[in-house]
N, C-alpha and C. Protein backbone atom coordinates (compact mmCIF):
# COMPACT_ATOMS: atom_id res chain seq x y z
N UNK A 1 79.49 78.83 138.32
CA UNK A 1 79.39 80.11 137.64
C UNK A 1 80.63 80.97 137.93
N UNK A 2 81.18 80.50 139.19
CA UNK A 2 82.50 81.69 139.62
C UNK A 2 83.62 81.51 138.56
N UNK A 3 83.91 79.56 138.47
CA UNK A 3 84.88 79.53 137.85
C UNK A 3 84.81 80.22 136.49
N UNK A 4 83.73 79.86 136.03
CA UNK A 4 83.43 80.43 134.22
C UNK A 4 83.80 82.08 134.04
N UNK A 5 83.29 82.43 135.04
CA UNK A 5 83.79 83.85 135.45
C UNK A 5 85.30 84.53 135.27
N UNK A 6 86.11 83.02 136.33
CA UNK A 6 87.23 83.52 136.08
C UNK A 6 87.98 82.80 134.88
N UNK A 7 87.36 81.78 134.31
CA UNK A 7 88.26 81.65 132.87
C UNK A 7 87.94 83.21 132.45
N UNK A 8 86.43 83.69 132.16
CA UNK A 8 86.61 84.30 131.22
C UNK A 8 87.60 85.64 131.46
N UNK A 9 87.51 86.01 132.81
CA UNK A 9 88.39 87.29 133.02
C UNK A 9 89.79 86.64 132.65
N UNK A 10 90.64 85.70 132.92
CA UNK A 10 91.42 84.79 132.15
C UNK A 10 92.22 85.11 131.11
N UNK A 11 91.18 84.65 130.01
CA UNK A 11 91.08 84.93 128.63
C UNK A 11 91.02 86.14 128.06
N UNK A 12 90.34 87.29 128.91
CA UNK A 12 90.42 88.42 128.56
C UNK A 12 91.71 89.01 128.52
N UNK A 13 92.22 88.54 130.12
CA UNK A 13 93.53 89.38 130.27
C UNK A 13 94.54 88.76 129.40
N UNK A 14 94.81 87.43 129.40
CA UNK A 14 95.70 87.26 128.24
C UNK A 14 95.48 87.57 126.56
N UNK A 15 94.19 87.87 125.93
CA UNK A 15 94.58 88.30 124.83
C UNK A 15 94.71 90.04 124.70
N UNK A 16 94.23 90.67 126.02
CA UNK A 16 94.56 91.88 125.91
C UNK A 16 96.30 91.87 126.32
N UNK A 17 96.64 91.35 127.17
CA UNK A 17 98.47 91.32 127.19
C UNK A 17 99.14 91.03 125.81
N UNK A 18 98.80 90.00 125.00
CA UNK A 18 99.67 89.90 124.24
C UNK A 18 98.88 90.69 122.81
N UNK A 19 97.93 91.50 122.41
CA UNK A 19 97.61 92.02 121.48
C UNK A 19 98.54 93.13 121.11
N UNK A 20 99.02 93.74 122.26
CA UNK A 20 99.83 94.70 121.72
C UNK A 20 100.91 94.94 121.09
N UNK A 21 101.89 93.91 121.43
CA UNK A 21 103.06 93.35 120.28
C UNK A 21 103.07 93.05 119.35
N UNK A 22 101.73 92.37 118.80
CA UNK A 22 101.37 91.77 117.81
C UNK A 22 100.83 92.76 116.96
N UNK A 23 100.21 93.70 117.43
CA UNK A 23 99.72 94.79 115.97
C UNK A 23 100.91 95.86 116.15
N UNK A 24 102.17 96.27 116.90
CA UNK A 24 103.18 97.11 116.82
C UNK A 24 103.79 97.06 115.39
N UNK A 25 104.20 97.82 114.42
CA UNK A 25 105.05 97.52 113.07
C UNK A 25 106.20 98.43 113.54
N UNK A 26 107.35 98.09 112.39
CA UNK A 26 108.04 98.79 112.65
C UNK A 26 107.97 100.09 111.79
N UNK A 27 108.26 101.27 112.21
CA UNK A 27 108.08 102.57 112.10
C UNK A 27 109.36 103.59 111.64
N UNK A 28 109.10 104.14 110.66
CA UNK A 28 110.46 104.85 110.34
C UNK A 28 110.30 106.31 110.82
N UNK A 29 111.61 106.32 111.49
CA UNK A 29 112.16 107.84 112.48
C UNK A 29 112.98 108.45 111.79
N UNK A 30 113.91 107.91 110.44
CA UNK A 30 114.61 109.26 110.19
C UNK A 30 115.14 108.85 109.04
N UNK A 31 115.05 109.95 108.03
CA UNK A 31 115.51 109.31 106.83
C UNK A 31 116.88 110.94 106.32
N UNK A 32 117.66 110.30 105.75
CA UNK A 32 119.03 111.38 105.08
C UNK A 32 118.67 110.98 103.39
N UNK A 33 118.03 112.19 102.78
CA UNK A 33 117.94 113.02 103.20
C UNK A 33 116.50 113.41 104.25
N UNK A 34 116.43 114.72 104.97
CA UNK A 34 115.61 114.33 105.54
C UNK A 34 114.03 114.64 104.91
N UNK A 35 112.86 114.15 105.38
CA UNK A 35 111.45 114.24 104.96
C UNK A 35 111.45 116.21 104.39
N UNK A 36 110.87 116.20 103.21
CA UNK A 36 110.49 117.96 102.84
C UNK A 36 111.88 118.31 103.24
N UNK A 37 112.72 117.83 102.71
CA UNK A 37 113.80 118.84 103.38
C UNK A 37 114.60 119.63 101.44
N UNK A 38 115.43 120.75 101.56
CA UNK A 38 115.63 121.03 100.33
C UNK A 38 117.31 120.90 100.28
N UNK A 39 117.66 120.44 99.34
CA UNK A 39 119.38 120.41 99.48
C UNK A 39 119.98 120.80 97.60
N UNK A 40 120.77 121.32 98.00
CA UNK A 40 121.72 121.49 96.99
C UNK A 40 122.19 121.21 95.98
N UNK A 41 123.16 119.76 96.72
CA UNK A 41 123.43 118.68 95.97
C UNK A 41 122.54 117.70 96.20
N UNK A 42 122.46 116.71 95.37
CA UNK A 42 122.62 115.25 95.44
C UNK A 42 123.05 114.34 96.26
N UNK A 43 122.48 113.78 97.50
CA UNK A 43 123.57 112.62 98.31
C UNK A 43 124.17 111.18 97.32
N UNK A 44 124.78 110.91 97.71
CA UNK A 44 125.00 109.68 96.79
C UNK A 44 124.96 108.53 97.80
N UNK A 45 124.01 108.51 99.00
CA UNK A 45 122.91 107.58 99.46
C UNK A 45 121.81 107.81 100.18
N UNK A 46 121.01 107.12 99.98
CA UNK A 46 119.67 107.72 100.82
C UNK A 46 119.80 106.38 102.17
N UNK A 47 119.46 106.78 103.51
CA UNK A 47 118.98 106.41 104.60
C UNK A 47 118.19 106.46 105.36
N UNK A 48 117.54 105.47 105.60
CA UNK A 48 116.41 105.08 106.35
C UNK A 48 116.25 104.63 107.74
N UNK A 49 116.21 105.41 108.76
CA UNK A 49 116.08 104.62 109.74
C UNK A 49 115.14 104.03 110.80
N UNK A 50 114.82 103.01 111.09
CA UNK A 50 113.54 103.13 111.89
C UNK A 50 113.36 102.41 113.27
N UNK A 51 112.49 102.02 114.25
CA UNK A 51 112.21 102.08 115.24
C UNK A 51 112.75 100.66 115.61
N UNK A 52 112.90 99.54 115.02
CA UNK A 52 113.21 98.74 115.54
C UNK A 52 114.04 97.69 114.03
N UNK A 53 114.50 96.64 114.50
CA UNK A 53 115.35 96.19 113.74
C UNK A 53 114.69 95.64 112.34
N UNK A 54 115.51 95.70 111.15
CA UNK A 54 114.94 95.34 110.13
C UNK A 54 115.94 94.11 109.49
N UNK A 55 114.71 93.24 108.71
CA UNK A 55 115.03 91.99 108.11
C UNK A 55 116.23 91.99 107.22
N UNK A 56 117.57 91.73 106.97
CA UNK A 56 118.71 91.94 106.18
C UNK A 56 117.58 90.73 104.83
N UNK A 57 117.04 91.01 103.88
CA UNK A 57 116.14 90.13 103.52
C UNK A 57 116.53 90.49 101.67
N UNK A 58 116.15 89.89 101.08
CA UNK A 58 116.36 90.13 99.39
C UNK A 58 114.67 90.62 99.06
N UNK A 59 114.02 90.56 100.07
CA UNK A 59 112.66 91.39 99.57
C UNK A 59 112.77 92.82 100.03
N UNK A 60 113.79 93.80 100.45
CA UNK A 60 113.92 94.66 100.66
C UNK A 60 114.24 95.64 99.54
N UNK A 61 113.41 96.85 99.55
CA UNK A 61 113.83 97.70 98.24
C UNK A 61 113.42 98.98 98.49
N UNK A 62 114.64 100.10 98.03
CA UNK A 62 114.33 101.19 97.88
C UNK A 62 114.53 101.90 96.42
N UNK A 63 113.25 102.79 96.50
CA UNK A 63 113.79 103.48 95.04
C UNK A 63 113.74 104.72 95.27
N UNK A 64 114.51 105.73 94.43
CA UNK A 64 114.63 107.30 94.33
C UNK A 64 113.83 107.61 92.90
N UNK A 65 112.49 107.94 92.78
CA UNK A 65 112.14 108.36 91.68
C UNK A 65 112.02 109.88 91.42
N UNK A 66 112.28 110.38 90.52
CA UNK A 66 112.93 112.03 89.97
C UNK A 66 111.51 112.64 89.59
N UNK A 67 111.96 113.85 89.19
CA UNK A 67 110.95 114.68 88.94
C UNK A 67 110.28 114.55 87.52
N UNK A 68 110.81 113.60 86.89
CA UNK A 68 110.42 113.21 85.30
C UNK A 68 110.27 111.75 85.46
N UNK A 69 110.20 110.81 86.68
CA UNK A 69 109.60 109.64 86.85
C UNK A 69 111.23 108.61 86.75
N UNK A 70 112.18 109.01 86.32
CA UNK A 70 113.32 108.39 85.97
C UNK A 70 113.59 108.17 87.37
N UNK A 71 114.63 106.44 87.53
CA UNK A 71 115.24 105.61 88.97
C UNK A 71 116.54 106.62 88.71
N UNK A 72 116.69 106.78 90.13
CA UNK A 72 117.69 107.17 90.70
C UNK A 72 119.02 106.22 91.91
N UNK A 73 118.11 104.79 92.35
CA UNK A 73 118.32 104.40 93.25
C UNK A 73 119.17 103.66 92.15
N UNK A 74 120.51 102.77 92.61
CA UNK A 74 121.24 101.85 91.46
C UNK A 74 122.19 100.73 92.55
N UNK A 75 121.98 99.84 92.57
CA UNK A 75 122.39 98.74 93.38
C UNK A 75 121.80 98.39 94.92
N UNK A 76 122.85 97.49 94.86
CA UNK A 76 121.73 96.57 96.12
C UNK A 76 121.95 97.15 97.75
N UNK A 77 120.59 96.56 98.30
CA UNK A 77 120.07 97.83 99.31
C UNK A 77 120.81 97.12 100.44
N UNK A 78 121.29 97.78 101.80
CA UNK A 78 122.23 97.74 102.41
C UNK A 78 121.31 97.83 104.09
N UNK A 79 121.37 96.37 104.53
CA UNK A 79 121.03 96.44 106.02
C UNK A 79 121.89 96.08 107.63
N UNK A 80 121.81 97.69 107.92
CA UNK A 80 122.60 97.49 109.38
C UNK A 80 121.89 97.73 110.72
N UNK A 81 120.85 96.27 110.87
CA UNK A 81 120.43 96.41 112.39
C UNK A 81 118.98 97.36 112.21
N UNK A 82 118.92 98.73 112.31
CA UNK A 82 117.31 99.26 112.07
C UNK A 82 118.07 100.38 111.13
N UNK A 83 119.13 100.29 110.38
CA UNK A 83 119.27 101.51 109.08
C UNK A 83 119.22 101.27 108.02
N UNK A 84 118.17 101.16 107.01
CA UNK A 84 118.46 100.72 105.61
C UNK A 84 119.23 101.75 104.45
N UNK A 85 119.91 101.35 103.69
CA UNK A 85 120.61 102.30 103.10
C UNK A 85 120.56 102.05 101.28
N UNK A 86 120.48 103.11 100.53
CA UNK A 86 120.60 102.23 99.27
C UNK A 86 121.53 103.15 98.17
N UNK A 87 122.28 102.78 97.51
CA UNK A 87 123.20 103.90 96.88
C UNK A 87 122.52 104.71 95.96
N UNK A 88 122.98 105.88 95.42
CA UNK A 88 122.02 106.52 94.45
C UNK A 88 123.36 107.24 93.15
N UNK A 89 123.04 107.30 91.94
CA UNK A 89 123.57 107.63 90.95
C UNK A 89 123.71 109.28 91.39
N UNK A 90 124.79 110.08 90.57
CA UNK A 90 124.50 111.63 90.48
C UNK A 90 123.37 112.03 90.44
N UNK A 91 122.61 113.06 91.38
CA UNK A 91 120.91 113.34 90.88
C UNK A 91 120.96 113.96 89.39
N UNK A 92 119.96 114.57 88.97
CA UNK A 92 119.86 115.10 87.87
C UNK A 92 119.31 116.62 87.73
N UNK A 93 117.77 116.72 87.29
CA UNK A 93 117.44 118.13 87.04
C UNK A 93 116.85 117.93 88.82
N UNK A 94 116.43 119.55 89.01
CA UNK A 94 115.85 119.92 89.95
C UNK A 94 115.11 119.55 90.24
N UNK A 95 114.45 119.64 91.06
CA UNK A 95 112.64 118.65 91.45
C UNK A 95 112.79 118.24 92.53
N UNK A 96 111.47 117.80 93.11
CA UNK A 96 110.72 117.30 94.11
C UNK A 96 111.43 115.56 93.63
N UNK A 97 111.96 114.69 94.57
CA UNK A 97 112.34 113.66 94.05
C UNK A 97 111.53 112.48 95.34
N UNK A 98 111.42 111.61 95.00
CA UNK A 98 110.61 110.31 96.07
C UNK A 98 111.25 109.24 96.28
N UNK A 99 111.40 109.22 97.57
CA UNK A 99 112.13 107.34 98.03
C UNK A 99 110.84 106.70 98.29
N UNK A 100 111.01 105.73 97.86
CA UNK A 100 109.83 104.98 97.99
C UNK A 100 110.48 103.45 98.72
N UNK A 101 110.17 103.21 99.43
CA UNK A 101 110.97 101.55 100.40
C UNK A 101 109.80 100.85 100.82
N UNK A 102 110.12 100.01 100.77
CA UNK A 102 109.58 98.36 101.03
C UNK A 102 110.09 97.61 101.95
N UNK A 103 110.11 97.21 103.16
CA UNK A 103 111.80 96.27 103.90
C UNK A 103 110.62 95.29 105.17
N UNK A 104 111.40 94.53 105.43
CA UNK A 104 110.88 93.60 105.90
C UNK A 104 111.23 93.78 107.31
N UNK A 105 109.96 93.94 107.84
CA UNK A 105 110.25 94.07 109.79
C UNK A 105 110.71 92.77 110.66
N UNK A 106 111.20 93.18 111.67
CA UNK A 106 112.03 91.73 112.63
C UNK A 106 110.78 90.97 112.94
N UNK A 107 109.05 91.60 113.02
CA UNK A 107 108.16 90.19 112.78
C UNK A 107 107.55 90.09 111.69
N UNK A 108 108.15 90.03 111.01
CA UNK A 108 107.66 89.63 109.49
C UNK A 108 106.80 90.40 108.46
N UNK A 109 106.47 91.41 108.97
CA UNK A 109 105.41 92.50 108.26
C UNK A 109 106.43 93.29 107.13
N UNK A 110 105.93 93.43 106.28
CA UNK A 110 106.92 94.47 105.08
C UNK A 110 105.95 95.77 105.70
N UNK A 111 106.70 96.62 105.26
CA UNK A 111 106.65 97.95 105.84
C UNK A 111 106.89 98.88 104.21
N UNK A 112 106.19 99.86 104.12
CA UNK A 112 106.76 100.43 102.81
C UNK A 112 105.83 101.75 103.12
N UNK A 113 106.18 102.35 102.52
CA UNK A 113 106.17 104.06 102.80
C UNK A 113 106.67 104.89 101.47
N UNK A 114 107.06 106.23 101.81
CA UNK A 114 107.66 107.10 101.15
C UNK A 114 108.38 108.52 101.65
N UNK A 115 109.13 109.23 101.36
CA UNK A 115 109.13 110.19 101.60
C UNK A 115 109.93 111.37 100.33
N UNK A 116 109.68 112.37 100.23
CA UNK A 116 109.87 113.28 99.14
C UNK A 116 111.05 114.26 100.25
N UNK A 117 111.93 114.32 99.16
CA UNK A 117 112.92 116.09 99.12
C UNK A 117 112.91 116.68 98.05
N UNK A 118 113.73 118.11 97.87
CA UNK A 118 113.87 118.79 96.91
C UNK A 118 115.03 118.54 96.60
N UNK A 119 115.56 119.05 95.64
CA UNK A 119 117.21 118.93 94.82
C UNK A 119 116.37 120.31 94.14
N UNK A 120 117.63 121.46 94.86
CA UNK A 120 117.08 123.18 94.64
C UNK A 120 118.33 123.36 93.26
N UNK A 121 119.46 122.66 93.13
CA UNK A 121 120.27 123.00 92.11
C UNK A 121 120.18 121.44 90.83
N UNK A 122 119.97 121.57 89.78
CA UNK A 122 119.98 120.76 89.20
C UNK A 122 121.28 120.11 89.02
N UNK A 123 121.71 118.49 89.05
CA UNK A 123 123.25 118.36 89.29
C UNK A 123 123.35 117.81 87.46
N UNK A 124 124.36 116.66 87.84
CA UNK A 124 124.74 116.54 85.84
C UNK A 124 124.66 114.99 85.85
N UNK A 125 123.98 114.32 86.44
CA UNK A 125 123.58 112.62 86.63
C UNK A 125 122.88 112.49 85.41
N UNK A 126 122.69 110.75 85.32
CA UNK A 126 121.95 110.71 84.67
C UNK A 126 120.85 109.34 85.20
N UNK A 127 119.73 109.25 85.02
CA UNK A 127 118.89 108.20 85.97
C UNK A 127 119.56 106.47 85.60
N UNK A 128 119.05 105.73 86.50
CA UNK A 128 119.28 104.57 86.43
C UNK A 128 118.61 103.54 85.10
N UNK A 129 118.80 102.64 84.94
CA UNK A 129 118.38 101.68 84.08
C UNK A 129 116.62 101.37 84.26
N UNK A 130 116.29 101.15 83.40
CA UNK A 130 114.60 101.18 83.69
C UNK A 130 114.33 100.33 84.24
N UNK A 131 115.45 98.94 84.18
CA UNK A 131 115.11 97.66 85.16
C UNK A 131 115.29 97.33 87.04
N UNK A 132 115.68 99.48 86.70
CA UNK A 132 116.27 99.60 88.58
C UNK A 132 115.06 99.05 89.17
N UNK A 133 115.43 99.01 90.71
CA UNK A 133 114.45 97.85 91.87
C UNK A 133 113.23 99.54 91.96
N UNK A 134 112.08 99.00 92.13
CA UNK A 134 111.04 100.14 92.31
C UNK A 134 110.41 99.49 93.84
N UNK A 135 109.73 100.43 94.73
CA UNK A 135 109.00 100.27 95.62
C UNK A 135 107.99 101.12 95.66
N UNK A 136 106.84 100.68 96.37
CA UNK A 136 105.64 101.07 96.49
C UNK A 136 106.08 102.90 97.08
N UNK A 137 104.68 103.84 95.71
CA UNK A 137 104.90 105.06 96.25
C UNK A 137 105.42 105.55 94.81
N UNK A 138 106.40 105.07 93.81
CA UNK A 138 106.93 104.98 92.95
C UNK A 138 106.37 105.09 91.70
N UNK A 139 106.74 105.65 90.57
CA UNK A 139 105.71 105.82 89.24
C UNK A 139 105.98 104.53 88.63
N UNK A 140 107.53 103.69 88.61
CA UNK A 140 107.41 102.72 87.87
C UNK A 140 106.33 101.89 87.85
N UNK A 141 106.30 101.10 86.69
CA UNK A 141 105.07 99.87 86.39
C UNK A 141 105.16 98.91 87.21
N UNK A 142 106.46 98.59 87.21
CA UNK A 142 106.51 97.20 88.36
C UNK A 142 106.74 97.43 89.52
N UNK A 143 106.01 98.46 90.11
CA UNK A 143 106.29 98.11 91.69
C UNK A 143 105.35 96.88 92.67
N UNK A 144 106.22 96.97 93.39
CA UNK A 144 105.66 95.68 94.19
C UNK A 144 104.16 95.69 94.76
N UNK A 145 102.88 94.55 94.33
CA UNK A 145 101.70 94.86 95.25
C UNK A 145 101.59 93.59 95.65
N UNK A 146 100.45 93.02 96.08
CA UNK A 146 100.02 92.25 96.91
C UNK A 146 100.52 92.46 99.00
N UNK A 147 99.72 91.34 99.26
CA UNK A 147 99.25 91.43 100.62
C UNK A 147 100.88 92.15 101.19
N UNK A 148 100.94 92.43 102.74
CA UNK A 148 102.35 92.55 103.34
C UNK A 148 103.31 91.61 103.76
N UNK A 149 102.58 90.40 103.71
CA UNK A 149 103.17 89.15 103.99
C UNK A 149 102.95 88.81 105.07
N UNK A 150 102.38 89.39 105.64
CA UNK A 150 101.95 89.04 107.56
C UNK A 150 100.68 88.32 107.88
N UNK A 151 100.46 88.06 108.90
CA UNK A 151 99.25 87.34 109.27
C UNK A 151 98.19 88.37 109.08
N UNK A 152 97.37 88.21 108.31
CA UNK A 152 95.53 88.85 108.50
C UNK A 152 95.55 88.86 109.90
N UNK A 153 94.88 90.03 110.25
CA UNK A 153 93.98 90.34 111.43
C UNK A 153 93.09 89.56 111.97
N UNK A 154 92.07 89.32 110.40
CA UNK A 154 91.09 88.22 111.28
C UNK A 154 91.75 87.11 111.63
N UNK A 155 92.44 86.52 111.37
CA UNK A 155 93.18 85.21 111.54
C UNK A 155 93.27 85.42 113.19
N UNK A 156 93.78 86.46 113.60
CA UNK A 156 94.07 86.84 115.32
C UNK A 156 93.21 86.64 116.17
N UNK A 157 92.00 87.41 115.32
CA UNK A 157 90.45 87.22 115.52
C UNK A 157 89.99 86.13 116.04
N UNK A 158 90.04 85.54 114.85
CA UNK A 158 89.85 84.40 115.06
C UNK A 158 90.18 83.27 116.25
N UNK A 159 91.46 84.01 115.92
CA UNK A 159 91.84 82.52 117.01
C UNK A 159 91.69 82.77 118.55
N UNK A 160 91.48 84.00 118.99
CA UNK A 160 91.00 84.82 120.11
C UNK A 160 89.96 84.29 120.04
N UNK A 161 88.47 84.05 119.26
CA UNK A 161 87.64 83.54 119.76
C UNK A 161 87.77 82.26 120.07
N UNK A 162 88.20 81.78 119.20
CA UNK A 162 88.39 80.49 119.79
C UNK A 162 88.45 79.45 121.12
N UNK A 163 89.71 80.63 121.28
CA UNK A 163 90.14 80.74 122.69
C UNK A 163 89.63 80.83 123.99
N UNK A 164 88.76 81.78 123.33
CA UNK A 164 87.68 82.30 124.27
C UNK A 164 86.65 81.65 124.62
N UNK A 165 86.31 80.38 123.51
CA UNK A 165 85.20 79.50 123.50
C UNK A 165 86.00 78.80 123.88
N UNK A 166 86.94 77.98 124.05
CA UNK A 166 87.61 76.69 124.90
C UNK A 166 87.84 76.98 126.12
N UNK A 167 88.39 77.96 126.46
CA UNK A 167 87.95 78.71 127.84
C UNK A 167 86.69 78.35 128.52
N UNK A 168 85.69 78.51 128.20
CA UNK A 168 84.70 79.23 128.77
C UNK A 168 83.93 77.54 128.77
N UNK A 169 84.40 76.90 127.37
CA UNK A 169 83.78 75.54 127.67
C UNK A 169 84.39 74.74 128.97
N UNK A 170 85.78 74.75 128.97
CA UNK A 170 86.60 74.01 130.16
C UNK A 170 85.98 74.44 131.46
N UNK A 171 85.61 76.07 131.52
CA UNK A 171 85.28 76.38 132.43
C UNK A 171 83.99 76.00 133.08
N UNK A 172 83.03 75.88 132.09
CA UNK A 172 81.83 75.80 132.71
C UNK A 172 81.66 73.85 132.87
N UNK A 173 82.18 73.10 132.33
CA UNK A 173 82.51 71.52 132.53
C UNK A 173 83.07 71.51 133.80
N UNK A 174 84.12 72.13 133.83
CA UNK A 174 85.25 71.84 135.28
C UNK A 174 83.98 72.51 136.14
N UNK A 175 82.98 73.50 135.96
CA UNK A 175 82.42 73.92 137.44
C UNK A 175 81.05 73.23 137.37
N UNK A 176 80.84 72.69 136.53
CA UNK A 176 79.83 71.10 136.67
C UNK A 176 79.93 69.66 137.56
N UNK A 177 81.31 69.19 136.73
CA UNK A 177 81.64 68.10 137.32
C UNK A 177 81.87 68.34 139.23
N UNK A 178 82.68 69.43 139.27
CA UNK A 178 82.74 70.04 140.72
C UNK A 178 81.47 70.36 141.34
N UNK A 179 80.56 70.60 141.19
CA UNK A 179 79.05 70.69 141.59
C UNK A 179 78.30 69.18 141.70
N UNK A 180 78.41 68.59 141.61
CA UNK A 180 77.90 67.51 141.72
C UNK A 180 78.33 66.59 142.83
């Protein structure tokens, strides 16, 4: 009974040690322009930065959608280490405008979010092509859905019990055969 005991304390402690890495994502800390912030002009790039390193990946995408739903974002998105970057056309009229990003974390989870600024002076741009890249958050039609690409939860679940039952079987066999 002792040993079964200590598989199971065992088993406990190792899936509580390694659970925590495993549900961590990566997290965005700072974006130019910044979150609610109001500006003037127009940047002619938006940046993203976040907590830990991101996938240099072709499933990565940011979009700038305007205050009349028109892309703002126009060519391909730019990864250095944990800063994603993506170029943006002249802004246009005034408005509340939305980045919307998608990017792929160093363990494999896509990550996608949003964040909104103002543009307080209307500039003289004009929006991108309707076939610009869209990300979740975004009015376009085609933005990206399905799963994040990562392992299901239960799958973890799962295999934690598992674990937990091979454990506990080894354990209570090994303190059989030893009893006898």
């Amino acid at each position: 009974m002792r040993k079964a005991l200590v598989g199971f304390g065992v088993a406990v402690l190792f899936l509580l040690g390694t659970a925590g890495p495993a549900l961590a994502h990566n997290v965005l800390i700072s974006t130019n322009p910044a979150k609610d912030a109001s500006v003037a002009t127009g940047p002619d790039k938006v940046l993203l930065t976040f907590d830990q390193y991101v996938q240099n990946a072709d499933v990565n995408q940011v979009a700038v959608t305007g205050p009349s739903g028109d892309q703002w974002a126009e060519g391909p998105v730019q990864v250095s280490d944990n800063v994603v970057s993506a170029p943006l056309r002249p802004l246009g009229p005034a408005g509340v405008y939305t980045i919307g990003y998608r990017i792929l974390s160093a363990d494999g989870h896509s990550v996608t979010g949003e964040v909104k600024f103002t543009l307080t002076q209307a500039g003289t741009g004009t929006p991108a092509a309707a076939k610009a890249a869209t990300a979740p958050g975004t009015s376009a039609a085609a933005a990206p859905s399905g799963s994040d690409g990562g392992v299901p939860i239960w799958v973890w679940i799962a295999g934690a019990v598992v674990l937990l039952g091979v454990g506990m079987t080894v354990a209570l066999r090994t303190g059989k055969e030893s009893s006898k």
